[in-house]
N, C-alpha and C. Protein backbone atom coordinates (compact mmCIF):
# COMPACT_ATOMS: atom_id res chain seq x y z
N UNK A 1 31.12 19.92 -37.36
CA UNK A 1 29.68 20.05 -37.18
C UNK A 1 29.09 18.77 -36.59
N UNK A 2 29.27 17.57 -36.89
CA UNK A 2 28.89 16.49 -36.66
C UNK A 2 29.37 15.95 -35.07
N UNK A 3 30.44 16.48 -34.95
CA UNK A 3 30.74 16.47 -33.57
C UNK A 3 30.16 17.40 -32.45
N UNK A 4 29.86 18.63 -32.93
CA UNK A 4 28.78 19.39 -32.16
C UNK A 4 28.05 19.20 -32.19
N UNK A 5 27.33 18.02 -32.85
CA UNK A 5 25.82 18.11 -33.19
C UNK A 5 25.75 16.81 -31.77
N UNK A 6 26.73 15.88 -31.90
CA UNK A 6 27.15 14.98 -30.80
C UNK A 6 26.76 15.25 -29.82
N UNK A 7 27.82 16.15 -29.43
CA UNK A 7 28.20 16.73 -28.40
C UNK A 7 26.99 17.46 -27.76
N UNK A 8 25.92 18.49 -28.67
CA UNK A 8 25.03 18.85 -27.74
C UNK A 8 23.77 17.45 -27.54
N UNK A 9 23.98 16.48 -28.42
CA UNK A 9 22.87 15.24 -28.33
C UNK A 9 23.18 14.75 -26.61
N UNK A 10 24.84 15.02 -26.52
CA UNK A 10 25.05 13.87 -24.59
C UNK A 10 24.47 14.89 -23.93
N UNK A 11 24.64 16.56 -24.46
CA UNK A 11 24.46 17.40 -23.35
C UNK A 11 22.64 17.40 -22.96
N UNK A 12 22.26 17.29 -24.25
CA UNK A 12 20.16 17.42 -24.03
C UNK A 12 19.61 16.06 -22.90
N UNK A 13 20.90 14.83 -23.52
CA UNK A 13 20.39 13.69 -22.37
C UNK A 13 19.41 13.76 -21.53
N UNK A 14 20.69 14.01 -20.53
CA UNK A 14 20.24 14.41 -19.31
C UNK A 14 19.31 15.43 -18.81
N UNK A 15 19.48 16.26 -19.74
CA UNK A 15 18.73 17.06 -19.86
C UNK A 15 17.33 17.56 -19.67
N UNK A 16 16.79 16.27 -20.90
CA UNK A 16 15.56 15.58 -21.36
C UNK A 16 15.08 14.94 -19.94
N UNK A 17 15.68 13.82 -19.13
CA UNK A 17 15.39 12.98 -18.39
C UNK A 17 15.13 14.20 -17.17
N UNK A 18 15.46 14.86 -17.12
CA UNK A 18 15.94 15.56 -15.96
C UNK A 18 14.56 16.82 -16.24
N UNK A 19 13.98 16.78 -17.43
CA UNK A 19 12.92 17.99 -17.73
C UNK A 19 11.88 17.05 -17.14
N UNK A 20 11.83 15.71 -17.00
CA UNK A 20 10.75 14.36 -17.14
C UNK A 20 10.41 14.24 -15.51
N UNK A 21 11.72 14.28 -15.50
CA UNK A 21 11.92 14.26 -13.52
C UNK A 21 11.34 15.04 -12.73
N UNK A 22 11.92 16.25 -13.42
CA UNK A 22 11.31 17.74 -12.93
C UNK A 22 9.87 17.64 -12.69
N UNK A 23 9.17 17.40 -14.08
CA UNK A 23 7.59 17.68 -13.73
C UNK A 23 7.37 17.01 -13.04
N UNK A 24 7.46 15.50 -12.72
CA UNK A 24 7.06 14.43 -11.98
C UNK A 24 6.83 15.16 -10.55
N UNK A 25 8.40 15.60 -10.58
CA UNK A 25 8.61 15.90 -8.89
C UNK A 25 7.85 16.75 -8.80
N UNK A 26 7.93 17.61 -9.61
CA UNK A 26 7.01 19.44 -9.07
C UNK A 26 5.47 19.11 -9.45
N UNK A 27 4.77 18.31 -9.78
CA UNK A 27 3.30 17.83 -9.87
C UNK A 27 3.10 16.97 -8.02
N UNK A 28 4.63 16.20 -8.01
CA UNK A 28 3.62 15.27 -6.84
C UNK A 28 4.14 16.38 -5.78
N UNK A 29 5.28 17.39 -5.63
CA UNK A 29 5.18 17.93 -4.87
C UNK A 29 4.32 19.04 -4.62
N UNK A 30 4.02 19.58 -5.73
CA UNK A 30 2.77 20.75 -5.27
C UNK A 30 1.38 19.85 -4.57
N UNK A 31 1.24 18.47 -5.29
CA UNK A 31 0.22 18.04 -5.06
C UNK A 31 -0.36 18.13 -3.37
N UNK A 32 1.09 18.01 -2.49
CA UNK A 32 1.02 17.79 -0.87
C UNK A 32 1.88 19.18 -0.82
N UNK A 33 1.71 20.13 -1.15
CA UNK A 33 2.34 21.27 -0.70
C UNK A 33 3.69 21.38 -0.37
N UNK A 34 4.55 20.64 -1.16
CA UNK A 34 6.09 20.97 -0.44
C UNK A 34 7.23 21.83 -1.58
N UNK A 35 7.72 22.90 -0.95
CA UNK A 35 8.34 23.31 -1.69
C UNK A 35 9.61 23.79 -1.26
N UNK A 36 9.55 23.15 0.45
CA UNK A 36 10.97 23.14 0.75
C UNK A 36 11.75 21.87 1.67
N UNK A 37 12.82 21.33 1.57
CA UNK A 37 12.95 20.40 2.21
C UNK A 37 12.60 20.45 3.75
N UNK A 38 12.35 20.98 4.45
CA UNK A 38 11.87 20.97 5.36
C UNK A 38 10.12 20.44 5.51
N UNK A 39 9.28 21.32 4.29
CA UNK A 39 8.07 21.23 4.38
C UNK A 39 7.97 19.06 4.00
N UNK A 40 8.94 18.82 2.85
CA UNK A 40 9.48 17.00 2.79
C UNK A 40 9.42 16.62 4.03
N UNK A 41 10.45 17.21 5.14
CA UNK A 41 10.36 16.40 6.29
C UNK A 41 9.02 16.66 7.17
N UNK A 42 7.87 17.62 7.30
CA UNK A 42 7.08 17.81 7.82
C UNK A 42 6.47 16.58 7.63
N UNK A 43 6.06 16.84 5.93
CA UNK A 43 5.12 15.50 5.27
C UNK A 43 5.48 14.52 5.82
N UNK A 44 6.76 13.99 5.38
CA UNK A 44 7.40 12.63 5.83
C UNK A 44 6.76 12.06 7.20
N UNK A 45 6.70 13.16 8.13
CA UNK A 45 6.94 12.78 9.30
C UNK A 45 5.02 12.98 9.82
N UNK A 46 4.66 13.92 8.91
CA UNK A 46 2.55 13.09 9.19
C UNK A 46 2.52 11.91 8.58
N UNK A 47 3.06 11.61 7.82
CA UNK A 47 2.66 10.62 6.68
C UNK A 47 3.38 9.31 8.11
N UNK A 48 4.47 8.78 8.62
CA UNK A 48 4.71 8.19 9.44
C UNK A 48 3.83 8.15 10.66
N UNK A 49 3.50 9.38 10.78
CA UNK A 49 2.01 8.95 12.54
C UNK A 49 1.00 8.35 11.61
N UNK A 50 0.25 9.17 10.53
CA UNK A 50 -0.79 8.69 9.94
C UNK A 50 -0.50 6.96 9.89
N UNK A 51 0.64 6.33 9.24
CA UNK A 51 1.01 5.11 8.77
C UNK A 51 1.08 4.65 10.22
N UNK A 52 1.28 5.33 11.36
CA UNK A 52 1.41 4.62 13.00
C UNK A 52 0.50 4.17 13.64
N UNK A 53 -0.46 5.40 13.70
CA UNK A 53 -2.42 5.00 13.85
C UNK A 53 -2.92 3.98 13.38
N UNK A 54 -2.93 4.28 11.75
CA UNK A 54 -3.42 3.16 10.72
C UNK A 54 -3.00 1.73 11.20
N UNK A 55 -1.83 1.53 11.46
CA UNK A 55 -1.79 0.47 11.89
C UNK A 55 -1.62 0.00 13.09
N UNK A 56 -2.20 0.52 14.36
CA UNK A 56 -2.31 0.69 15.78
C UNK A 56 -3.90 0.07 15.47
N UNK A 57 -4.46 0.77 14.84
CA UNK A 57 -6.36 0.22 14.43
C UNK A 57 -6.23 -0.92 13.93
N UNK A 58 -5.39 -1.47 13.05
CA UNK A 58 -5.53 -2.71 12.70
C UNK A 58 -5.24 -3.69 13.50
N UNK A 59 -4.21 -3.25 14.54
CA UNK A 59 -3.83 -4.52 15.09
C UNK A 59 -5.18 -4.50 16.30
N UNK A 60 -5.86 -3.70 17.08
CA UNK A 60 -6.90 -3.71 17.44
C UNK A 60 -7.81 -4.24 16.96
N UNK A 61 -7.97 -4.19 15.69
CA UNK A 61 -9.38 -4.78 15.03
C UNK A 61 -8.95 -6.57 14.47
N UNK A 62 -7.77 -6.36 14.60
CA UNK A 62 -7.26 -8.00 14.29
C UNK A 62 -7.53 -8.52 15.89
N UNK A 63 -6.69 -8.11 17.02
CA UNK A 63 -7.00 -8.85 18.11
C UNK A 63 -8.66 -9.14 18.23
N UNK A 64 -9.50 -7.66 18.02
CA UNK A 64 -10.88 -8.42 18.23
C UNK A 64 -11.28 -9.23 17.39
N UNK A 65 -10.75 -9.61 16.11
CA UNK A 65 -11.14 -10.64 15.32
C UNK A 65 -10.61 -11.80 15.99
N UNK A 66 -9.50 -11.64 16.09
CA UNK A 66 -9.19 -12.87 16.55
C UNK A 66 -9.79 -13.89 18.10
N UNK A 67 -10.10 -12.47 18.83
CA UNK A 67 -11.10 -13.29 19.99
C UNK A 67 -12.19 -14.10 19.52
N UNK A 68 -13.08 -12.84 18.38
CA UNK A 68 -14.37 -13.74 18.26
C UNK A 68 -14.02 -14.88 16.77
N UNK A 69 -12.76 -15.49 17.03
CA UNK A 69 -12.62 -16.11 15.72
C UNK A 69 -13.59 -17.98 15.47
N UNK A 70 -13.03 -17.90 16.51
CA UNK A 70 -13.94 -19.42 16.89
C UNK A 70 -14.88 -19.41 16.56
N UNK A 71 -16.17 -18.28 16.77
CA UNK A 71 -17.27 -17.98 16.54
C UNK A 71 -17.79 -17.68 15.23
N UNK A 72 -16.51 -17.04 14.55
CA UNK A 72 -16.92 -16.71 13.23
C UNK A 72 -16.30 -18.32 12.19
N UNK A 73 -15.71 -18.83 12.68
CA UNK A 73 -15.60 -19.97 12.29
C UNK A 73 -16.85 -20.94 12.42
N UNK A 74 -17.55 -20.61 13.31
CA UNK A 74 -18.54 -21.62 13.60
C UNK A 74 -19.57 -21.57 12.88
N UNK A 75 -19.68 -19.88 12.64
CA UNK A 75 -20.78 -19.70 11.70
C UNK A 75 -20.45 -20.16 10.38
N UNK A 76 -19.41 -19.81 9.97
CA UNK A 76 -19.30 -20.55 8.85
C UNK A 76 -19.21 -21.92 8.36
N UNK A 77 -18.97 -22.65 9.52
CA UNK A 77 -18.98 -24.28 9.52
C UNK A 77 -20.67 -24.95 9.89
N UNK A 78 -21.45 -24.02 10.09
CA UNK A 78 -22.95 -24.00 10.05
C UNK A 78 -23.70 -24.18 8.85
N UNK A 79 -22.81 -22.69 8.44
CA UNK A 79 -23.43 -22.65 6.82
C UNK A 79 -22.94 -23.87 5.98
N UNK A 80 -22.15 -23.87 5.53
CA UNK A 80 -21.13 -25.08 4.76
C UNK A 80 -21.69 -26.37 5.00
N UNK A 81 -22.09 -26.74 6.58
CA UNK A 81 -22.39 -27.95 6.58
C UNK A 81 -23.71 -28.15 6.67
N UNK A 82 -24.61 -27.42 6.62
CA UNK A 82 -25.84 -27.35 6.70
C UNK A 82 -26.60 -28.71 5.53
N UNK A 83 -25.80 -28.79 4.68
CA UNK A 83 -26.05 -29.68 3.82
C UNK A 83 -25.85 -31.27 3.98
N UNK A 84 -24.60 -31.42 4.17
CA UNK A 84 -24.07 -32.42 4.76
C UNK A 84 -25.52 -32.84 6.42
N UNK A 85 -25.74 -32.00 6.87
CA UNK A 85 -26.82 -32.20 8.16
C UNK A 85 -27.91 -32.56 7.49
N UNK A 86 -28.32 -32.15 6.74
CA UNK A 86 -29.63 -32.98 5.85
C UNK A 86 -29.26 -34.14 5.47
N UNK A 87 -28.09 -33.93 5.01
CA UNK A 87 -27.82 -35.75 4.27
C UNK A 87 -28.35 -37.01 4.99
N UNK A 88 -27.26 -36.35 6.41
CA UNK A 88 -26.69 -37.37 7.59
C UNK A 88 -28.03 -37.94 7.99
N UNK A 89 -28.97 -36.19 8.20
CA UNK A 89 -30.67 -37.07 8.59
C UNK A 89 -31.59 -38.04 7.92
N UNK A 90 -31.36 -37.40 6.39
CA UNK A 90 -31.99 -38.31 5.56
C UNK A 90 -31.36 -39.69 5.65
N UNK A 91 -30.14 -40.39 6.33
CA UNK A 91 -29.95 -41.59 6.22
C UNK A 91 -28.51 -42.07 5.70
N UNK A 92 -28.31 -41.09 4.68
CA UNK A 92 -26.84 -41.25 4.06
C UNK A 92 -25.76 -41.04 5.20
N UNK A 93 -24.90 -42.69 4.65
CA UNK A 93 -23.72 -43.03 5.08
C UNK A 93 -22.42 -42.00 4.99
N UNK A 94 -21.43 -42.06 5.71
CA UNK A 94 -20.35 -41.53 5.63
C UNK A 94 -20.65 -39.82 5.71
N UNK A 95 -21.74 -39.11 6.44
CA UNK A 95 -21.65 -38.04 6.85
C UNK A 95 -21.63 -37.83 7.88
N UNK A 96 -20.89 -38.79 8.97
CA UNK A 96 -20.65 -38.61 10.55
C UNK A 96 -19.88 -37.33 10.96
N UNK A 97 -18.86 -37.46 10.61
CA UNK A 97 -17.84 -36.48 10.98
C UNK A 97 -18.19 -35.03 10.45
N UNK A 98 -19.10 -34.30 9.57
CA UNK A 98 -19.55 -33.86 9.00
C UNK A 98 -20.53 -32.47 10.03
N UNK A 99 -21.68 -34.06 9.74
CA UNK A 99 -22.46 -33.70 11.04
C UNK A 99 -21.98 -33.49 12.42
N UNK A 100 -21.39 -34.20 12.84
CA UNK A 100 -20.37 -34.10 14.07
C UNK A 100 -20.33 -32.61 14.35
N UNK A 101 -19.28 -32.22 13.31
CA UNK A 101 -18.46 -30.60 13.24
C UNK A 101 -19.60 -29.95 13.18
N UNK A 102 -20.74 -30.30 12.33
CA UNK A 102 -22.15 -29.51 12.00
C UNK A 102 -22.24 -29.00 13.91
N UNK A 103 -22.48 -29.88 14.26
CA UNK A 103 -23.44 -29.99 15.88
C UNK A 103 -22.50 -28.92 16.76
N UNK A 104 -21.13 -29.45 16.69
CA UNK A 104 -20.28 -28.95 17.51
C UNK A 104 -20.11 -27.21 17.32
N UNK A 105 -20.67 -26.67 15.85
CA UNK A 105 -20.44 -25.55 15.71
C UNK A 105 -22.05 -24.94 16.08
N UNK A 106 -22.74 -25.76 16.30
CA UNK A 106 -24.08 -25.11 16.79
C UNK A 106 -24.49 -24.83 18.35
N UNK A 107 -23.54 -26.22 18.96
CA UNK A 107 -23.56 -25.76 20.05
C UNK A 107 -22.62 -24.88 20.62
N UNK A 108 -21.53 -24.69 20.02
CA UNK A 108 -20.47 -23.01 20.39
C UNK A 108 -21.72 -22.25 20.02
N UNK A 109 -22.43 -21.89 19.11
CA UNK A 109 -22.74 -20.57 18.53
C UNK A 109 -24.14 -20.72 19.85
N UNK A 110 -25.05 -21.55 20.20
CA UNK A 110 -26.03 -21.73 21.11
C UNK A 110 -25.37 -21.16 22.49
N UNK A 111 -23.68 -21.55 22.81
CA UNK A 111 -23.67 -21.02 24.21
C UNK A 111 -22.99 -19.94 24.34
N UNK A 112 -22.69 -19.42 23.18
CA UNK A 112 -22.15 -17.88 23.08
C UNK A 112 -22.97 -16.82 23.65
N UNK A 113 -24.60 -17.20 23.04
CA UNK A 113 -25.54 -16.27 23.90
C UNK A 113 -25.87 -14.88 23.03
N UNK A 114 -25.01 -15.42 21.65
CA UNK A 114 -24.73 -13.90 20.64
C UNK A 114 -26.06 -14.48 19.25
N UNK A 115 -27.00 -13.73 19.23
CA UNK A 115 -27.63 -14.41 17.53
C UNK A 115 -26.78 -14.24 16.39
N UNK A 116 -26.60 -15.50 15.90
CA UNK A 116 -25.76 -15.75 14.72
C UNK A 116 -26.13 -14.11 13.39
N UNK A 117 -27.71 -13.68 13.20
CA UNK A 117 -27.56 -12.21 12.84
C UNK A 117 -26.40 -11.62 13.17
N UNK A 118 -26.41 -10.91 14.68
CA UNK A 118 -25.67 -10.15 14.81
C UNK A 118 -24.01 -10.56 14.98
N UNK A 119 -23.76 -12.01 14.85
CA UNK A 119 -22.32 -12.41 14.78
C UNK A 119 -22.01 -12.43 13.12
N UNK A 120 -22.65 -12.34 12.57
CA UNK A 120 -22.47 -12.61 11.12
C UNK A 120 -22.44 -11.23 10.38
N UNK A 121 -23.09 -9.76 11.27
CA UNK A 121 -22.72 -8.24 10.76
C UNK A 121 -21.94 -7.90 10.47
N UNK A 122 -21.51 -8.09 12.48
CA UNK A 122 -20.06 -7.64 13.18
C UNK A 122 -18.92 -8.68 12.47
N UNK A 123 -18.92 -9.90 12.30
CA UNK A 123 -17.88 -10.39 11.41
C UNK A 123 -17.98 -9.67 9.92
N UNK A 124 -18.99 -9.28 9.44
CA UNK A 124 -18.58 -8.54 8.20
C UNK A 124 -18.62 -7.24 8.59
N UNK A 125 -18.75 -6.50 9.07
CA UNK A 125 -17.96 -5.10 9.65
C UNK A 125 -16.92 -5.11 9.84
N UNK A 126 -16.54 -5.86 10.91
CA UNK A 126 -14.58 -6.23 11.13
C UNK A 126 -13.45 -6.40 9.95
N UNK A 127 -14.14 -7.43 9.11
CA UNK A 127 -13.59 -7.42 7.85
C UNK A 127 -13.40 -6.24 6.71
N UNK A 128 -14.77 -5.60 7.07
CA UNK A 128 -14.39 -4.51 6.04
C UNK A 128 -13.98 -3.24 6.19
N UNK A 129 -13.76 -2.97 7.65
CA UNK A 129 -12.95 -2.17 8.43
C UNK A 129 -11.63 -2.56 7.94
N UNK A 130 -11.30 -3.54 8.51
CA UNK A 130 -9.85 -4.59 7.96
C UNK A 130 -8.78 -4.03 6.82
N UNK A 131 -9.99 -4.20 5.77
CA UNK A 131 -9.95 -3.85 4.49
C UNK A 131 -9.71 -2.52 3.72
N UNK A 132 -10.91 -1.34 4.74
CA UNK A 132 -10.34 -0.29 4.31
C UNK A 132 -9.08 0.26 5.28
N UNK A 133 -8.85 -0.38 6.04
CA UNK A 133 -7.50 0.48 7.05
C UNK A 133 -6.36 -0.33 5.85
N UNK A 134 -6.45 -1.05 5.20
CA UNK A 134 -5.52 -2.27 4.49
C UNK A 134 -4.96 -0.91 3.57
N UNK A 135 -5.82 -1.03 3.00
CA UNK A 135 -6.11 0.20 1.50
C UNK A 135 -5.79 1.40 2.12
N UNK A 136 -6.12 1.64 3.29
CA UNK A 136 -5.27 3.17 3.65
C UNK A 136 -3.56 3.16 3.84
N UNK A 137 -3.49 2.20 5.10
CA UNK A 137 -1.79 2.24 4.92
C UNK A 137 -1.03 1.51 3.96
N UNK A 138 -1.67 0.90 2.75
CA UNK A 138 -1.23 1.17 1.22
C UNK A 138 -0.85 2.28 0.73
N UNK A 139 -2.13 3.53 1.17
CA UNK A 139 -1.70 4.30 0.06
C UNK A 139 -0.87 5.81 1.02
N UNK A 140 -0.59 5.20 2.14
CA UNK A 140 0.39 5.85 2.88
C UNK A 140 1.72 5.40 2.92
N UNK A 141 1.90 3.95 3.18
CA UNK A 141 3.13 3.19 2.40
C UNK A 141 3.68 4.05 1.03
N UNK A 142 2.84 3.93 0.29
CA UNK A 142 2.89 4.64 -1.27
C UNK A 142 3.47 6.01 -1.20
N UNK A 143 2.77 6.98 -0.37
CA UNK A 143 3.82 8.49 -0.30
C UNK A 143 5.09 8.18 0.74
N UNK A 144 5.09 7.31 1.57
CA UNK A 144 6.98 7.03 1.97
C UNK A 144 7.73 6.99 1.15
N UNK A 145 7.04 5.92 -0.17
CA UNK A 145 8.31 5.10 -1.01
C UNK A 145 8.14 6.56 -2.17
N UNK A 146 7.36 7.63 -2.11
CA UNK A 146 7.48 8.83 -2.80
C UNK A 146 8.53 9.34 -2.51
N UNK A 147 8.18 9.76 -1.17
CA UNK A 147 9.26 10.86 -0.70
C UNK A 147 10.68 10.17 -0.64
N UNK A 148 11.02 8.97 -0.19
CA UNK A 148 12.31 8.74 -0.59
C UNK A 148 12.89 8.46 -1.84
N UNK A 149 11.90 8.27 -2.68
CA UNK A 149 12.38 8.24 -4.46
C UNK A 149 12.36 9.84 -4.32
N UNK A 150 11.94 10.61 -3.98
CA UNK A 150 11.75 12.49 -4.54
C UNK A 150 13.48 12.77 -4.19
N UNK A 151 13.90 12.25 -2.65
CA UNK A 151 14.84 12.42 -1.79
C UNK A 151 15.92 12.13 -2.86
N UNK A 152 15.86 10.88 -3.26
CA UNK A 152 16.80 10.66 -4.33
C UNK A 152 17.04 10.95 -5.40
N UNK A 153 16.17 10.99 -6.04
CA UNK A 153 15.95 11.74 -7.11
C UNK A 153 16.68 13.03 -7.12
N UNK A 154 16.36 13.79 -6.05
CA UNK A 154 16.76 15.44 -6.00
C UNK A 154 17.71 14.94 -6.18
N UNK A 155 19.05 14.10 -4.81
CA UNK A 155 20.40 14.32 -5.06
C UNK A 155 21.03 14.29 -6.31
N UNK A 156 20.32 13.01 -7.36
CA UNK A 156 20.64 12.72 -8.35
C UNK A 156 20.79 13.36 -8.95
N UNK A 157 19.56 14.32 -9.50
CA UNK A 157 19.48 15.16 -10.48
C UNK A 157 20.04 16.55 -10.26
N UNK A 158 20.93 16.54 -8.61
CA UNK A 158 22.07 17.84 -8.36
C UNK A 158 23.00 17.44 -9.30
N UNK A 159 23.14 16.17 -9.15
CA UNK A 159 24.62 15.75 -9.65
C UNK A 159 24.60 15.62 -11.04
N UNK A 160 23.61 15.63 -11.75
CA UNK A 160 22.81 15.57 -13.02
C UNK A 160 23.46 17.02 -13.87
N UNK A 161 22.66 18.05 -12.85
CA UNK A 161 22.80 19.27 -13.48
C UNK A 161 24.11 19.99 -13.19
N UNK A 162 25.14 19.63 -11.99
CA UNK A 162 26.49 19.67 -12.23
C UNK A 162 26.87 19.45 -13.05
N UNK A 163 26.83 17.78 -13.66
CA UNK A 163 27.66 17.12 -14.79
C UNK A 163 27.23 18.30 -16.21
N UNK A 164 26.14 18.43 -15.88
CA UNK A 164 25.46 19.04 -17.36
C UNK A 164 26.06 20.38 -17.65
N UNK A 165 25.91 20.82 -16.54
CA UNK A 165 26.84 22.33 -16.62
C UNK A 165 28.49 22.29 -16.83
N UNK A 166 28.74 21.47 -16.00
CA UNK A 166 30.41 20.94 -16.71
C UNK A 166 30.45 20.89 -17.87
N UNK A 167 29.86 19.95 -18.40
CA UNK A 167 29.91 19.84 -19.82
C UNK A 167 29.61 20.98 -21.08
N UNK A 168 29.02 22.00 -20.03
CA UNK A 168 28.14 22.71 -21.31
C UNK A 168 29.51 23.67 -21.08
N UNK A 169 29.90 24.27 -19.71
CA UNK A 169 30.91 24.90 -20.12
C UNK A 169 32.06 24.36 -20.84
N UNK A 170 32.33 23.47 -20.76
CA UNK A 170 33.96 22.58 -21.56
C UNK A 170 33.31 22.47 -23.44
N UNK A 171 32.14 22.33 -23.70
CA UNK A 171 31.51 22.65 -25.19
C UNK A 171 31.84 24.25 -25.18
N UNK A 172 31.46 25.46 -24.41
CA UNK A 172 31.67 26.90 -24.87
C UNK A 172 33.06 27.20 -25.11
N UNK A 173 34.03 26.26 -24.05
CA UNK A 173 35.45 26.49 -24.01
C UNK A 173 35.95 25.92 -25.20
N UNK A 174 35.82 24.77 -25.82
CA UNK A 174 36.21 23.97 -26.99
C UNK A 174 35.90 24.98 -28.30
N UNK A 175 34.32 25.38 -28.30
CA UNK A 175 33.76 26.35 -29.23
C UNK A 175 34.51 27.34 -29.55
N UNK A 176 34.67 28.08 -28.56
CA UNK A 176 35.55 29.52 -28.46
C UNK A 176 36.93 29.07 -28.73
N UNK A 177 37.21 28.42 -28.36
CA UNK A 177 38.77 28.12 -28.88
C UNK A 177 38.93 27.84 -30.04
N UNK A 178 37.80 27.25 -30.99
CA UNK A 178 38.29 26.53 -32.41
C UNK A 178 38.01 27.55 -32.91
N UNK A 179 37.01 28.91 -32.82
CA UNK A 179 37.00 29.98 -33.32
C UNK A 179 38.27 30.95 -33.36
């Protein structure tokens, strides 16, 4: 008895893990409609253009950042030093270089010809474009590394429910025989 009781404890194992697996898989797969490996490779393969676009826009929206980067640097070396530029006027020592960078970023932003308003939107538009394309091919990254854990998973848990069935028949054969 104690040995059957064993014996069906290795057989539920897998079993158990494999009931755990199951839902996982059959929740995230109903979730995107797949219920045959083929419909896997459909997904797979939107989920790769989607992840292609996504990041075709970013590198677009990075090159235009990066043109107007000088500019958005300048604005920000405006703001920052704006203080330091009062100092320097009021008289205080050792804010040359300061002011310096102050001037030098006023006159980029003066011959740009762009009002610091509208450079200071469009730099926060860009960014938060940036940001949500970031967060999208995250959570497209995220169903790749799905579908190839699902991919694996399946084979696994073939070889899972082979072993399990092996076993369960070699327990009926042992059973029946000691009877």
């Amino acid at each position: 008895m104690v040995y059957r009781n064993f014996i069906l404890s290795e057989i539920c194992k897998p079993c158990l893990s494999f009931s755990i697996c199951a839902t996982y898989l059959t929740l995230s797969l109903r979730d995107n409609g797949i219920a045959t490996p083929q419909d896997m490779a459909a997904f797979q393969n939107r989920t790769e253009e989607t992840l292609a676009s996504l990041t075709k826009q970013r590198t677009i929206l990075n090159v235009r950042k990066k043109k107007r980067q000088a500019l958005y640097d300048a604005l920000a070396d405006v703001e920052a030093l704006a203080p330091a530029k009062a100092l320097y006027e009021n008289g205080l020592s050792g804010m040359e270089d300061e002011f310096a960078r102050y001037m030098q970023a006023v006159r980029l932003l003066e011959q740009c010809g762009i009002p610091p308003e509208h450079l200071t939107k469009e730099k926060t538009e860009v960014y938060n474009q940036l940001a949500d394309l970031n967060r999208q091919i995250r959570a497209e990254r995220k169903k790749l590394a799905l579908c190839r854990e699902i991919q694996t998973a399946s084979k696994q848990m073939e070889e899972d429910i082979r072993k399990t069935e092996t076993r369960g028949k070699e327990v009926e054969h042992d059973e029946h025989r000691r009877r």
